[in-house]
Protein backbone atom coordinates (compact mmCIF):
# COMPACT_ATOMS: atom_id res chain seq x y z
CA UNK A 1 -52.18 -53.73 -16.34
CA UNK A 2 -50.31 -51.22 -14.12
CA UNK A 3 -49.64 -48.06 -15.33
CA UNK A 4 -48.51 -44.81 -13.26
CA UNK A 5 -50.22 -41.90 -12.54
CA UNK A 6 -47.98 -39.56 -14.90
CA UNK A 7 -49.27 -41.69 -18.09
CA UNK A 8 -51.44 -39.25 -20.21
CA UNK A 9 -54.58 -40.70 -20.74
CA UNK A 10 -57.18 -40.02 -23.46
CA UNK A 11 -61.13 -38.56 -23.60
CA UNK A 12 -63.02 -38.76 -26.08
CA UNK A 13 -66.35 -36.51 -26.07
CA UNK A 14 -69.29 -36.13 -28.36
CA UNK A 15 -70.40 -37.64 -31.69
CA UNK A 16 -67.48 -36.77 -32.80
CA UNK A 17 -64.77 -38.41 -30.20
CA UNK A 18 -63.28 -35.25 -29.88
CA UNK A 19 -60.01 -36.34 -28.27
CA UNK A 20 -58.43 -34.43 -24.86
CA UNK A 21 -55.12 -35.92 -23.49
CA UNK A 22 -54.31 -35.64 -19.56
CA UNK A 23 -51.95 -36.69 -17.07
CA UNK A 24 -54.30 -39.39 -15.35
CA UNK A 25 -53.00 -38.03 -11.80
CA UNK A 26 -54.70 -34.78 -13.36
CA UNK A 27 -58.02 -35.93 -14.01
CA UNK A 28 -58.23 -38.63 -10.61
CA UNK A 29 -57.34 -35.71 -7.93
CA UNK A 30 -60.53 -33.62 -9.22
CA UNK A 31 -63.26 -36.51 -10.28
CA UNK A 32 -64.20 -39.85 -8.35
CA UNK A 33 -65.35 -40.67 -11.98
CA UNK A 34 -62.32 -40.61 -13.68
CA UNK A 35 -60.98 -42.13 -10.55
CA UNK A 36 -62.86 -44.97 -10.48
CA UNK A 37 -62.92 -45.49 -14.13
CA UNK A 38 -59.10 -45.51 -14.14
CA UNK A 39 -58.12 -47.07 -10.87
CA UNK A 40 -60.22 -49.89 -10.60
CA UNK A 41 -59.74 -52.70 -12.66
CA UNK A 42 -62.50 -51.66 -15.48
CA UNK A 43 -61.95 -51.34 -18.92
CA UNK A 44 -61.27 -47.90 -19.30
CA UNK A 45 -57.71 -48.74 -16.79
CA UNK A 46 -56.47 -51.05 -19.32
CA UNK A 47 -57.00 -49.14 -22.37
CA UNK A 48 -56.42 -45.44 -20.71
CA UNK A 49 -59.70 -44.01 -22.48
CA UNK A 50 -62.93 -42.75 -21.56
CA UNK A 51 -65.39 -42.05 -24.33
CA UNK A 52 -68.36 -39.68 -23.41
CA UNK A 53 -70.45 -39.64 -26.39
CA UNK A 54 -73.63 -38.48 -25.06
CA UNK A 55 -72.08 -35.60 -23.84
CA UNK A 56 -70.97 -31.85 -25.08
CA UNK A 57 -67.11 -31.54 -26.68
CA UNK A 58 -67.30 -27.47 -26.08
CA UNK A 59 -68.57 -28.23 -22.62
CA UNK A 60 -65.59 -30.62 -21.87
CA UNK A 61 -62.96 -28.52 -23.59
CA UNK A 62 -63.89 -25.52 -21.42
CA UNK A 63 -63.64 -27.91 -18.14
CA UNK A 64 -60.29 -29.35 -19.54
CA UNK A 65 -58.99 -25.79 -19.46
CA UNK A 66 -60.23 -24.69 -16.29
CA UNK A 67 -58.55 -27.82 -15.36
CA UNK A 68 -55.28 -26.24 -16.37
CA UNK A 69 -55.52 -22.77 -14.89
CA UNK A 70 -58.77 -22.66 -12.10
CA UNK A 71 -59.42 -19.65 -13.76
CA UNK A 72 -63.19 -18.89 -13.08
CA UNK A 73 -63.76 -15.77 -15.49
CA UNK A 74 -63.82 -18.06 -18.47
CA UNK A 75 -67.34 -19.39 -17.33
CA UNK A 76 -68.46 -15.80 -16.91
CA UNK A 77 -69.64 -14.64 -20.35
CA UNK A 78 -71.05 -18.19 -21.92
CA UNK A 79 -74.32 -18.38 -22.81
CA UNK A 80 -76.95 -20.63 -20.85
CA UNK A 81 -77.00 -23.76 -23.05
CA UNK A 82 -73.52 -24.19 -22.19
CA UNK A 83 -73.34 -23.21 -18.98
CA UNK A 84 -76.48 -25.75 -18.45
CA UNK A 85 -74.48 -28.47 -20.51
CA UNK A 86 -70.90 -28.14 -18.35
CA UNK A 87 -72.83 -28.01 -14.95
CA UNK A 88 -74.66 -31.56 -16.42
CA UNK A 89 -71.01 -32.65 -17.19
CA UNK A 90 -69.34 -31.41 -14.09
CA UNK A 91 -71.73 -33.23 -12.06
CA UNK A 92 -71.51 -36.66 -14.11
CA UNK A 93 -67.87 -36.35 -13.44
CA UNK A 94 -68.27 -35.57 -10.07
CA UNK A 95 -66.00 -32.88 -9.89
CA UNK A 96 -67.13 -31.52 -6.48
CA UNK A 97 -64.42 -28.38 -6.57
CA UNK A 98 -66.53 -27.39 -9.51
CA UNK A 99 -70.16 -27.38 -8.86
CA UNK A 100 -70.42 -24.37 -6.15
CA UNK A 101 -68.22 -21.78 -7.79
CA UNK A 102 -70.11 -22.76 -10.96
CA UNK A 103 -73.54 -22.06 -9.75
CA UNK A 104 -72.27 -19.01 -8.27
CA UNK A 105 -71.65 -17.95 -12.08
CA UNK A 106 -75.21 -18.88 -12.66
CA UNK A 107 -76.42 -16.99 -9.82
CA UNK A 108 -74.91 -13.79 -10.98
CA UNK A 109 -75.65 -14.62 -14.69
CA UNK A 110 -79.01 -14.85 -13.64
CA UNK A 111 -79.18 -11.51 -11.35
CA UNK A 112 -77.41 -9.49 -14.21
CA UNK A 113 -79.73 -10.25 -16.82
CA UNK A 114 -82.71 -9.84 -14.88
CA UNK A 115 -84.69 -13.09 -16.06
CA UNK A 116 -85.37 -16.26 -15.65
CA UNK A 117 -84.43 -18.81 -17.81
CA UNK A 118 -87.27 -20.72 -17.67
CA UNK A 119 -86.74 -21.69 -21.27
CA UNK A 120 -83.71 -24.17 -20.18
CA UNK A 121 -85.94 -26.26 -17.49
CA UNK A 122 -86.30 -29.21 -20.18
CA UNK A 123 -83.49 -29.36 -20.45
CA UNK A 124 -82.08 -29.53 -17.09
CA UNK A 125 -84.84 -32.10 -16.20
CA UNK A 126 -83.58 -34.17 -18.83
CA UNK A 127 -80.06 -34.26 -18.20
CA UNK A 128 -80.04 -34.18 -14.11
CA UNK A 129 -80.75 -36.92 -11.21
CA UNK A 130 -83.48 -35.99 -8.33
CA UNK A 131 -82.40 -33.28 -6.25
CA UNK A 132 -79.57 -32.28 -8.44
CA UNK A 133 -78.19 -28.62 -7.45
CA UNK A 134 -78.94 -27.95 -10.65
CA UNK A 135 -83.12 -28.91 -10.58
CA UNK A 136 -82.89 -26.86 -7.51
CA UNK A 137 -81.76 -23.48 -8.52
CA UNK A 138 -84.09 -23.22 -11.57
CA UNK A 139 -87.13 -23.91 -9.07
CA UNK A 140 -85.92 -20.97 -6.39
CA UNK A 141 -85.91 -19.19 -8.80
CA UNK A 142 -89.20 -19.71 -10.18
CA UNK A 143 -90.47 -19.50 -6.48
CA UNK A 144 -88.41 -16.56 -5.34
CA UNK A 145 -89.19 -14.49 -8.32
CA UNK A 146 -92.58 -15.21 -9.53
CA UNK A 147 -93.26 -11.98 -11.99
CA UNK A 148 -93.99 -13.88 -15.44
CA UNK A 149 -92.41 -10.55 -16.91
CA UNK A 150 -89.32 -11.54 -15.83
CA UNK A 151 -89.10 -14.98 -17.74
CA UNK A 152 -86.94 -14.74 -20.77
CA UNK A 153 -89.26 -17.42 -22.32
CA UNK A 154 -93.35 -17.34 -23.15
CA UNK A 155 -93.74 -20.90 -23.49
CA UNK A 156 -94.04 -22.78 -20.31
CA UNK A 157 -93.68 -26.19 -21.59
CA UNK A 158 -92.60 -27.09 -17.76
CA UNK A 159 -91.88 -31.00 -17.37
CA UNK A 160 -93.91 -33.12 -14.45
CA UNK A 161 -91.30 -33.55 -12.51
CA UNK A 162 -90.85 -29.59 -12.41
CA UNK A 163 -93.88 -28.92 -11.26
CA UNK A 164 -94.22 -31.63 -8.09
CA UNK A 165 -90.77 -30.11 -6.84
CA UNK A 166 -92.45 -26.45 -7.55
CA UNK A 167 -95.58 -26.78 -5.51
CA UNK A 168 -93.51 -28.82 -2.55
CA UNK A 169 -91.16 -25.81 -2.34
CA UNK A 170 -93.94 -23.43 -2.07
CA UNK A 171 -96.07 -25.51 0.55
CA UNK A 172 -93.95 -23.87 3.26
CA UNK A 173 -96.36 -20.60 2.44
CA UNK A 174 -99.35 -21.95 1.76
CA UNK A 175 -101.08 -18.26 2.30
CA UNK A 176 -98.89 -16.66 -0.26
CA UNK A 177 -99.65 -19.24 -2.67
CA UNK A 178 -103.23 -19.24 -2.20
CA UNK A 179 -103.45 -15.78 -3.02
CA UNK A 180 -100.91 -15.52 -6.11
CA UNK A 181 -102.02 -18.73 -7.87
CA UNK A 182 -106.11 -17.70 -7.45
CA UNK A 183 -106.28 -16.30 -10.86
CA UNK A 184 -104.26 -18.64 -12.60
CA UNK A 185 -105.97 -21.98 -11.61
CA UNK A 186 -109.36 -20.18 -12.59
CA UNK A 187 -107.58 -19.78 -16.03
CA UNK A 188 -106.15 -23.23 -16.69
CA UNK A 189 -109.06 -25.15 -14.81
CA UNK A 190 -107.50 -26.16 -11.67
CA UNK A 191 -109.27 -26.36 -8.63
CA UNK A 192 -108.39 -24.39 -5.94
CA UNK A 193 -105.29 -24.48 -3.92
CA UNK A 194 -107.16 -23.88 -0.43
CA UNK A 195 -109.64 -26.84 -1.31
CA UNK A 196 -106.60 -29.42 -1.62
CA UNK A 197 -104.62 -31.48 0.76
CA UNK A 198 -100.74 -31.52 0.23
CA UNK A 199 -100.91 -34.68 -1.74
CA UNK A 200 -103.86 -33.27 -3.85
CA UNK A 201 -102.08 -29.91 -4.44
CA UNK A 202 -98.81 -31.48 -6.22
CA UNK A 203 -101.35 -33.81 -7.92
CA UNK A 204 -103.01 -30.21 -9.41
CA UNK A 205 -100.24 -29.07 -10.54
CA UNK A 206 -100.31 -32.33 -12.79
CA UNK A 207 -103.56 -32.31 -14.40
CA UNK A 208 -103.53 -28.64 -16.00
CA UNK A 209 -99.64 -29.52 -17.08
CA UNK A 210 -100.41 -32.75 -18.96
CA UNK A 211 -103.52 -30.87 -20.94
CA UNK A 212 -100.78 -28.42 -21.82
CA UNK A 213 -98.27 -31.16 -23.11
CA UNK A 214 -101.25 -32.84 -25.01
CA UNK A 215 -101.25 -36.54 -22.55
């Protein structure tokens, strides 16, 4: 069926099929998904609906209204789980304008409170792809600022995957390493980072991680 791109199409988001109309010519000129979903023969084109229920309603309804007004400051004051949950959105959408001035907010979020959110890592490892922008900035982080007084969180329940991209962003400075992470694999029974090959070094950061988890 052909339909134009002034016919208002409907999203439904969540458990709850929380419902948010557009103008389809809206939604297509900022996300490839909608796009594709929409403009391509697929179901979704011939009834005019998307349903997202895996994803979050309050994340969507605060992307529907920047959407409306590319106003910026409304990201500013949200807390992290929802900041987390409309970057994880944003990127299934693929709406590119989005991503950069929203880890910008992130950035500064992160600068003004002075920690690290280390507490939200599951969760981004859960709900991102390989290199995801996303995966990325948690782990600077974690490299650039590596004071444990500084993370907003005491239990480092850090997921595999975490830790392999961790130590292959700090093999550029294997010296620095060396020297900050002597004490801690004395602690937790690793073996010591100058002993190890590259390969051997990621695979370290393994063992002590699944005794943690209980595997």
């Amino acid at each position: 069926m052909d339909t134009s791109d002034n016919d208002e199409v409907a999203i439904l988001v969540g458990e709850k099929n929380t419902r948010f109309c557009f103008k389809k010519e809206t939604l297509c000129a900022c996300s490839s998904f909608f796009e594709s979903a929409f403009k391509r023969g697929f179901r979704e084109a011939t009834e005019q609906e998307v349903r997202l229920p895996d994803h979050n309603d309050k994340a969507f309804d605060i992307i529907a209204r920047w959407l409306s007004d590319r106003d910026m400051s409304r990201f500013e004051d949200l807390e992290w789980s929802l900041l987390c949950a409309i970057f994880v959105l944003v990127d299934y959408l693929a709406i590119s304008s989005l991503e950069e001035p929203l880890l910008d907010v992130l950035r500064s979020k992160r600068h003004e409170s002075r920690k690290v959110p280390v507490s939200y890592v599951q969760f981004v490892y859960d709900n991102t792809h390989f290199g995801s922008p996303l995966r990325r900035l948690w782990v600077n982080w974690v490299v650039d600022l590596q004071a444990p007084e500084i993370f907003e969180s005491e239990e480092w329940k850090f997921p595999i995957e975490f830790l392999r991209e961790l130590a292959a962003a700090q093999m550029g400075d294997r010296g620095r390493i060396i020297k900050e992470l002597k004490d801690a694999s004395q602690t937790i029974g690793m073996r010591s980072p100058a002993a190890l090959e590259p390969a051997e070094w990621v695979k370290s950061f393994e063992e002590p991680s699944r005794r943690l988890h209980g595997l």
